[in-house]
Protein backbone atom coordinates (compact mmCIF):
# COMPACT_ATOMS: atom_id res chain seq x y z
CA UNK A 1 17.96 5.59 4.92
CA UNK A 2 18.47 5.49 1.26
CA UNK A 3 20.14 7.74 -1.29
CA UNK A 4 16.87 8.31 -2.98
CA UNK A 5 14.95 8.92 0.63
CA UNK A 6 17.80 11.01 1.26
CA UNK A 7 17.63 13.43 -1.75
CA UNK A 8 13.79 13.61 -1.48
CA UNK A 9 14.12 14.67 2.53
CA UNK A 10 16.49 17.55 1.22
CA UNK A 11 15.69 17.87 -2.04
CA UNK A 12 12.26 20.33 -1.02
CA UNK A 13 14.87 23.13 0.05
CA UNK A 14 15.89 23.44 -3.47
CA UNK A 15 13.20 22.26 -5.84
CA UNK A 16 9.26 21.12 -6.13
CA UNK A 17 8.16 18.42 -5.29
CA UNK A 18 7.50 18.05 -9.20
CA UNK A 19 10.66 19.04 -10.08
CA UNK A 20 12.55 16.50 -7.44
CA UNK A 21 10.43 13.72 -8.65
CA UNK A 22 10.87 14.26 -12.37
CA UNK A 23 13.93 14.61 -12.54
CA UNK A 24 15.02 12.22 -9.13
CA UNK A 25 13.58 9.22 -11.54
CA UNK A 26 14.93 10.66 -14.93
CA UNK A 27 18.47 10.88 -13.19
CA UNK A 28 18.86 7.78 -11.29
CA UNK A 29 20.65 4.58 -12.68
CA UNK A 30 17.35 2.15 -11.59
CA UNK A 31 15.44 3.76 -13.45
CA UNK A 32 17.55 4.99 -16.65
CA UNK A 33 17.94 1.40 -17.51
CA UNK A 34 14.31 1.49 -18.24
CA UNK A 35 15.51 3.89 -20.96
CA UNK A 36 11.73 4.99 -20.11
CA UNK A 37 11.64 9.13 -18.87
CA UNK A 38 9.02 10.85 -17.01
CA UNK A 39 7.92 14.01 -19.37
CA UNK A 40 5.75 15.37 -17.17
CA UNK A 41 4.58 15.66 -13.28
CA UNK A 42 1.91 17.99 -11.65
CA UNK A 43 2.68 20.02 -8.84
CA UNK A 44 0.64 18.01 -6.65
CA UNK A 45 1.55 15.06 -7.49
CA UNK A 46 -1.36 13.09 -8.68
CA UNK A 47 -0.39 12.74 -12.50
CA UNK A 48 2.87 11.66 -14.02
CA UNK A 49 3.34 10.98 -17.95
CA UNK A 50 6.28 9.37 -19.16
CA UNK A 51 7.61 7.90 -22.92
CA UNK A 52 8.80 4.86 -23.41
CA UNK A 53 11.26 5.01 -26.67
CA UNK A 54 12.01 2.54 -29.08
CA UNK A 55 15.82 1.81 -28.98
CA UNK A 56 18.74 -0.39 -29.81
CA UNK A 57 19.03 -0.78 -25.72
CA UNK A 58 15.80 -1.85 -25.19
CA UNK A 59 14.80 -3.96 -28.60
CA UNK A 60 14.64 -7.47 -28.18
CA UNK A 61 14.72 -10.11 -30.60
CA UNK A 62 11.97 -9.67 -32.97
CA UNK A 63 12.69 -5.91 -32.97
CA UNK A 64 9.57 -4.51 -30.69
CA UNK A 65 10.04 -3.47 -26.82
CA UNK A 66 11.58 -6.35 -24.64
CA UNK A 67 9.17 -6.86 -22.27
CA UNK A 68 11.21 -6.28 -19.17
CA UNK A 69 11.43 -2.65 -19.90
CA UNK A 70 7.82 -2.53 -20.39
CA UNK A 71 7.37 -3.74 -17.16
CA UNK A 72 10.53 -1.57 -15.62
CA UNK A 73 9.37 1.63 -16.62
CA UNK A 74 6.03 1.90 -15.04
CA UNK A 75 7.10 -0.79 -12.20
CA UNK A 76 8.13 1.98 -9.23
CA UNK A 77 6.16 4.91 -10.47
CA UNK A 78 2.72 4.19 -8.54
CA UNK A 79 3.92 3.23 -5.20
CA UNK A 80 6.58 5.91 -5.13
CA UNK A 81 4.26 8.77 -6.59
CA UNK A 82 1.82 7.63 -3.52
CA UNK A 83 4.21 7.82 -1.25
CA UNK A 84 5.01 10.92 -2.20
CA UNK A 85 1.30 12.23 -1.70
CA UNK A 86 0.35 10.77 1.41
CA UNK A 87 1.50 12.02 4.89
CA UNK A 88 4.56 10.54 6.25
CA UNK A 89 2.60 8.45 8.98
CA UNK A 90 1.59 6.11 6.64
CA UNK A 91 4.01 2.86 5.22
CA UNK A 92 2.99 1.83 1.34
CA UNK A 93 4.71 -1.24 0.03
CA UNK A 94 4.45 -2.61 -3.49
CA UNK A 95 2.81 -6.07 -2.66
CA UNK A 96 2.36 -7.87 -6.30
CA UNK A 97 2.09 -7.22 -10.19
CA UNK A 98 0.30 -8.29 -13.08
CA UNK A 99 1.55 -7.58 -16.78
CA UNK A 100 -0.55 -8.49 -19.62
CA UNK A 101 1.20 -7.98 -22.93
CA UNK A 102 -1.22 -6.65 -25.81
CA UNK A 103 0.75 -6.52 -28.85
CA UNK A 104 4.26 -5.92 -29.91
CA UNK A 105 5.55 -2.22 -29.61
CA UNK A 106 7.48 -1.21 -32.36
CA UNK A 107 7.39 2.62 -31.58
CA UNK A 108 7.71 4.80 -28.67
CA UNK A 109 4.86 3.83 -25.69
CA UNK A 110 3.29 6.42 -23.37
CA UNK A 111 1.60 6.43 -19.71
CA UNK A 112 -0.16 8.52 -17.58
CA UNK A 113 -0.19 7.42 -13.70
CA UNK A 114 -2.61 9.15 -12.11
CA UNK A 115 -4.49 9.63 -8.38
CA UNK A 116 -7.62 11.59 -8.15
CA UNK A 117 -8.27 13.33 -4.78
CA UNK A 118 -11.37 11.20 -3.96
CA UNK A 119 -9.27 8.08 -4.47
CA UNK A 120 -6.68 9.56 -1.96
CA UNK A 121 -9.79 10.49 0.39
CA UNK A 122 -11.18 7.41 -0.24
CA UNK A 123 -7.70 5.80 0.60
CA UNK A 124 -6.90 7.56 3.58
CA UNK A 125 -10.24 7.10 5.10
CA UNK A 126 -10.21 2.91 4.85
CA UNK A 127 -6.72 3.24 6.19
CA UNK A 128 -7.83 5.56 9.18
CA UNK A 129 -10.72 2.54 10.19
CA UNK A 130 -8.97 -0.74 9.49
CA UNK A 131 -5.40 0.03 9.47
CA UNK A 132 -4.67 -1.02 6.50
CA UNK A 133 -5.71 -1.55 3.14
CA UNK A 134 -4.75 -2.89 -0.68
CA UNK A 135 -5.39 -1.11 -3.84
CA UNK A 136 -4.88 -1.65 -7.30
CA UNK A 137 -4.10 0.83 -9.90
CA UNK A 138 -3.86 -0.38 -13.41
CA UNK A 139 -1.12 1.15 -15.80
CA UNK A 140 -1.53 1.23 -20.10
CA UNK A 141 0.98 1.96 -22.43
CA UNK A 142 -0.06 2.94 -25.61
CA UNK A 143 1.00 4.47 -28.82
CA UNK A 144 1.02 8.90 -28.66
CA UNK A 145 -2.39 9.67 -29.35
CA UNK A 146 -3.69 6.70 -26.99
CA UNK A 147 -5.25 4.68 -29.49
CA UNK A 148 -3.39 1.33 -28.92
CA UNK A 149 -3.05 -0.39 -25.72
CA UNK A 150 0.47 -2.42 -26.20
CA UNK A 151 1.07 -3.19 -22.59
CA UNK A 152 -1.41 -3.03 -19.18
CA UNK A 153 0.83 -3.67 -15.88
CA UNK A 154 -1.63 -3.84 -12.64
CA UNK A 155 0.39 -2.97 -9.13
CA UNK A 156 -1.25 -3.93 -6.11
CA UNK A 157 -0.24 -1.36 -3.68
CA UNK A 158 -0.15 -2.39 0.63
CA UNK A 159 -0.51 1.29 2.59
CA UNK A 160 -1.09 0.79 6.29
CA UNK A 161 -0.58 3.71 9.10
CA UNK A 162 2.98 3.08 10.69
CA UNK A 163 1.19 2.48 14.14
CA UNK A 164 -0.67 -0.79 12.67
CA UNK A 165 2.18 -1.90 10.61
CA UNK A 166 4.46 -1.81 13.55
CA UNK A 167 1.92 -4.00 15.58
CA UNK A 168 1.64 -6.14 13.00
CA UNK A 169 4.74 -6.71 12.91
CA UNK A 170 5.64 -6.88 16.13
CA UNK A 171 3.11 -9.65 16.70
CA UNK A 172 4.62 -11.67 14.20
CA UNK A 173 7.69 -11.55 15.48
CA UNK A 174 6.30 -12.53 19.08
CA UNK A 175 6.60 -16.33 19.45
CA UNK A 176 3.16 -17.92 20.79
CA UNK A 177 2.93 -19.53 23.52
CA UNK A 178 1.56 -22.72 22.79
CA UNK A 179 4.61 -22.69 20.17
CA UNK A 180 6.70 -21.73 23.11
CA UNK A 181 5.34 -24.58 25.49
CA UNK A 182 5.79 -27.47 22.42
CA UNK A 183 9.56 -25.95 21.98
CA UNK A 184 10.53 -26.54 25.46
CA UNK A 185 8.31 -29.28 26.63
């Protein structure tokens, strides 16, 4: 078990779940080298803002955003932040990413991640009947007021119940026969 898994199992006696996700990220080094912060988080979970500041530690040569941290501070947020809301007896993995770069930032970026409650229904349901499933949730940062896209980072996101993942795996792990009958025949 993690540091991070093990904070968020204990965490709940203390604070929100908000609270323990706001300032978990804001606090821990993977995600301070972002130099992004998350400003905001609603008590169930399903929206998280965070800024993006123009710095000397994240400026790259031209003097707009290096990339990387574009890409680093929205990178975790969506798979964690469903994690987070779904019930324990499911496994979600981050399973690929897509950045497109817009236009060079030269002042602070914003983003909103955000789940609605039929897309968690929705979610939860195609899990139930096939076991698993892969979503995509697309990401913008833009300037304050919204009106700029500089940066759009799409996640795909693997979520699976623990019972099919663990079959899954197990039968990949399980050598087949005819494999079996070339490798000693």
């Amino acid at each position: 078990m993690s540091l991070y898994q093990q904070i968020a199992k204990i965490g709940p006696r203390f604070f929100s779940d908000a609270t323990l996700f706001k300032y978990g990220f804001n606090l821990s080094p993977m995600y301070r080298r972002t130099t992004a912060r998350i400003t905001a988080v609603s008590d169930d979970l399903m929206r998280v803002a965070i800024r993006l500041p123009i710095s000397y530690k994240n400026r790259n040569y031209v003097g707009s955003i290096f990339g990387g941290s574009l890409f680093a501070s929205v990178d975790p947020i969506p798979m964690v932040q469903l994690i987070n809301i779904l019930d324990s007896a499911y496994i979600v993995w981050d399973k690929a990413a897509a950045v497109r770069f817009k236009a060079p930032a030269r002042e602070d970026l914003y983003a909103v991640f955000e789940y609605t409650p039929s897309e968690i229904e929705q979610l939860i349901a195609t899990v139930e009947a096939e076991g698993e499933t892969e979503i995509v949730k697309t990401t913008r940062l833009t300037n304050q007021d919204g009106s700029q896209v500089f940066c759009e980072v799409d996640k795909t996101i693997y979520v699976a119940t623990k019972a099919f993942f663990k079959q899954k795996k197990q039968r990949r792990a399980e050598p087949s026969s005819q494999a079996m009958g070339q490798a000693t025949g």
